[in-house]
N, C-alpha and C. Protein backbone atom coordinates (compact mmCIF):
# COMPACT_ATOMS: atom_id res chain seq x y z
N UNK A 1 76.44 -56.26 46.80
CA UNK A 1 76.78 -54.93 47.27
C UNK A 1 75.99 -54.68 48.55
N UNK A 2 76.81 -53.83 49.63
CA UNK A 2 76.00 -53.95 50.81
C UNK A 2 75.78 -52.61 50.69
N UNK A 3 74.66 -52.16 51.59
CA UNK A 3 73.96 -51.22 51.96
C UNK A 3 75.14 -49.95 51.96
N UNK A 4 76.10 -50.10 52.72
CA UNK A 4 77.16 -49.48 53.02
C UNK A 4 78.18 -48.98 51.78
N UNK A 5 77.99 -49.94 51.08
CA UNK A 5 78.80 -50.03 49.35
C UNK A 5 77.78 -49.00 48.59
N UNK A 6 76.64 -49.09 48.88
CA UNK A 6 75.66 -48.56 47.89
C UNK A 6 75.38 -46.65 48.74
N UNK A 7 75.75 -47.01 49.54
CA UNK A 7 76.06 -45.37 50.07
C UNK A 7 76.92 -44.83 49.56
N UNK A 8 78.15 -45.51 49.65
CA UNK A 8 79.35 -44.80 49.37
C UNK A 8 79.54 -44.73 48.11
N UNK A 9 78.99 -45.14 46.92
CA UNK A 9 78.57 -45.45 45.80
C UNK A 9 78.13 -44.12 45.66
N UNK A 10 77.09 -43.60 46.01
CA UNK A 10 75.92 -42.64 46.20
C UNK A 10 76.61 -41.54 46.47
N UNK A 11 77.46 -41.05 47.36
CA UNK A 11 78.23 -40.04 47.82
C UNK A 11 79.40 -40.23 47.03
N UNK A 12 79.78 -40.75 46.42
CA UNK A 12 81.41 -40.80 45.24
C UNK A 12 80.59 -40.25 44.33
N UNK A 13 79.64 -40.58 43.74
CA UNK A 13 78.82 -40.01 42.58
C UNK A 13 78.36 -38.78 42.72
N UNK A 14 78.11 -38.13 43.58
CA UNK A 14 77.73 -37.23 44.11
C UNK A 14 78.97 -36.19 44.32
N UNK A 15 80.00 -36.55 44.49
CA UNK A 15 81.42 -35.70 44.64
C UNK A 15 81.32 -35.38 43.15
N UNK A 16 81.42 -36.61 42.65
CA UNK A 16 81.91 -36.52 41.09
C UNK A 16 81.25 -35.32 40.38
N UNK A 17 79.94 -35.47 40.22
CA UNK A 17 78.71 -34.63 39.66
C UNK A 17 78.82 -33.32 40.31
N UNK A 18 79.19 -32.97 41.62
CA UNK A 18 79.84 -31.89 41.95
C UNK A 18 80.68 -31.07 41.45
N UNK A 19 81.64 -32.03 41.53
CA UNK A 19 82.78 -31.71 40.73
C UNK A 19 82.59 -30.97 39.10
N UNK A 20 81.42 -31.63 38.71
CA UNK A 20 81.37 -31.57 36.99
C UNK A 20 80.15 -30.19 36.82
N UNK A 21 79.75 -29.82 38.00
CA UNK A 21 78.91 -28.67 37.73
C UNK A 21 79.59 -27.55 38.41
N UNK A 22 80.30 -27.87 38.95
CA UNK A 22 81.95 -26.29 38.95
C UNK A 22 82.51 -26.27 37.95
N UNK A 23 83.42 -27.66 37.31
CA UNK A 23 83.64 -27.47 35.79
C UNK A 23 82.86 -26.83 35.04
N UNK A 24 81.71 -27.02 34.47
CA UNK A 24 80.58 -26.46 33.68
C UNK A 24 80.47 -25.15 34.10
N UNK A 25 80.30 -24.48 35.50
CA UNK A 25 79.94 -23.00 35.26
C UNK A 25 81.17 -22.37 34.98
N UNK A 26 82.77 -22.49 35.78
CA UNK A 26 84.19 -22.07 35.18
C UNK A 26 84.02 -21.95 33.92
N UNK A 27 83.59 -22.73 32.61
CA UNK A 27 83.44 -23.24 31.12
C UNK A 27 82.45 -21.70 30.55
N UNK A 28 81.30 -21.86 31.57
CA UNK A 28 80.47 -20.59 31.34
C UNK A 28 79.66 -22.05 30.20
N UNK A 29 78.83 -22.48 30.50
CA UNK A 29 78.00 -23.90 30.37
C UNK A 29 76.61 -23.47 30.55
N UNK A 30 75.97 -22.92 31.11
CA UNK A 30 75.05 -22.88 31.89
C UNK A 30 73.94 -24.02 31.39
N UNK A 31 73.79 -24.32 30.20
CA UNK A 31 72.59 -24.99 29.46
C UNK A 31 72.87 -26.79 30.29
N UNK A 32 74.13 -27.19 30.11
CA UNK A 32 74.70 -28.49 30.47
C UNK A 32 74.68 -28.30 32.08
N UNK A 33 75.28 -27.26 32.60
CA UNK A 33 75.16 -27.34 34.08
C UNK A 33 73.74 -27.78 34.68
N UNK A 34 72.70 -26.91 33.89
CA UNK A 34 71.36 -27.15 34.92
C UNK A 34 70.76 -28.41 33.96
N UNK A 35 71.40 -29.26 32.86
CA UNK A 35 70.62 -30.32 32.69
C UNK A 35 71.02 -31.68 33.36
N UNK A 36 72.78 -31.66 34.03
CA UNK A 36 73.26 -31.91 34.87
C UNK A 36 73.01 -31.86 36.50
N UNK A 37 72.26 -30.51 36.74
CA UNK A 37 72.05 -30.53 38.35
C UNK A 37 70.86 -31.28 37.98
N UNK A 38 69.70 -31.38 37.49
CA UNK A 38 68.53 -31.50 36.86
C UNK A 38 68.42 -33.42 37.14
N UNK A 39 69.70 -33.73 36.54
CA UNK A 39 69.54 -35.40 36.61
C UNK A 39 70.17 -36.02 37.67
N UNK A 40 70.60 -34.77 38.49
CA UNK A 40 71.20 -35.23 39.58
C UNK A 40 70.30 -34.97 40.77
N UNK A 41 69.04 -34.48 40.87
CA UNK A 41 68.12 -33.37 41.73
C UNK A 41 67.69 -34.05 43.17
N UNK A 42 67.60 -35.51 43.04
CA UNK A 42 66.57 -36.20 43.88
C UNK A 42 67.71 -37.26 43.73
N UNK A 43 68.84 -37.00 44.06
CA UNK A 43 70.19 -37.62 44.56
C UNK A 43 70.46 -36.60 45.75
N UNK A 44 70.33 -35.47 45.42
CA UNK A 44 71.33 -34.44 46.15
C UNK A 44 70.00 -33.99 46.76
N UNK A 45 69.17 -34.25 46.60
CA UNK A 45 67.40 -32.88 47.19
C UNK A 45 66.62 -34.43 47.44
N UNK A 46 67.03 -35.66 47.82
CA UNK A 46 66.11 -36.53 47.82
C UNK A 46 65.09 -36.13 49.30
N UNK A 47 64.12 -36.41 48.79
CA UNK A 47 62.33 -36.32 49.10
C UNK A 47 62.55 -37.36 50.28
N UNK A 48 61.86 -36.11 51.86
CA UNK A 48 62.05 -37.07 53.22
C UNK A 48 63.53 -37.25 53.46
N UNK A 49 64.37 -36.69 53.08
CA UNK A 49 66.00 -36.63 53.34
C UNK A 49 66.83 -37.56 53.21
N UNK A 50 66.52 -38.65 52.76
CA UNK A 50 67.47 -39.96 52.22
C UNK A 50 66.68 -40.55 51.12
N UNK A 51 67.91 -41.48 50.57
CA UNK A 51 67.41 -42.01 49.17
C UNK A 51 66.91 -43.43 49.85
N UNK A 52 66.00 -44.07 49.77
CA UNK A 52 65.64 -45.06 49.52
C UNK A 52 66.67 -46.01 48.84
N UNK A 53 67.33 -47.12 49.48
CA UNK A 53 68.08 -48.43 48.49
C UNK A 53 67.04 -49.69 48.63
N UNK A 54 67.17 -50.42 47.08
CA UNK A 54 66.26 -51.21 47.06
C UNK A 54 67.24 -52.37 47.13
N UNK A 55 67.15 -53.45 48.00
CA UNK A 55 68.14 -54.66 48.21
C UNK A 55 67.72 -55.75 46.97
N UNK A 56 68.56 -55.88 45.92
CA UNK A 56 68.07 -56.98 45.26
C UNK A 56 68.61 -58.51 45.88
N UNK A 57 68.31 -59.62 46.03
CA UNK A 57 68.55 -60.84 46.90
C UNK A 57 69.65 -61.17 45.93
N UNK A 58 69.76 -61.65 44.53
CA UNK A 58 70.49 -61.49 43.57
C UNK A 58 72.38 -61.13 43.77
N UNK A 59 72.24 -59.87 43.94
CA UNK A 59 73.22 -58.21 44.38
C UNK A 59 73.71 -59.08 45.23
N UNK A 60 73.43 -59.42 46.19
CA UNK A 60 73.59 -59.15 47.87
C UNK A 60 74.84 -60.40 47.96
N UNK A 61 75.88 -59.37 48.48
CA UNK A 61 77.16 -60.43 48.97
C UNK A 61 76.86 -61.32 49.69
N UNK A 62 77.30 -62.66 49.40
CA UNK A 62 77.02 -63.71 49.99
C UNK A 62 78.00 -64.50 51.53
């Protein structure tokens, strides 16, 4: 997976989880919504403004 894969990876997941904490408050959720924003926090609020990707040699398209 390239760097580029693992972004877009990162931002699809990030739509998704979006997506699922508008579902949840529409529902009237609140308990699941914030244990949801909660595991999502330092995806979406990551520390120094980007996430860190760790390249495993393994991973890495050949």
């Amino acid at each position: 997976m390239s760097g580029e894969d693992a972004s877009r990876l990162i931002d699809d997941t990030l739509d998704l989880v979006h997506q699922r904490l508008q579902d949840l408050q529409a529902q009237a959720l609140p308990r699941e919504q914030h244990a949801l924003a909660e595991e999502f926090r330092e995806w979406r609020h990551p520390v120094g403004g980007h996430i860190d990707l760790m390249v495993f040699p393994g991973l890495a398209n050949p």
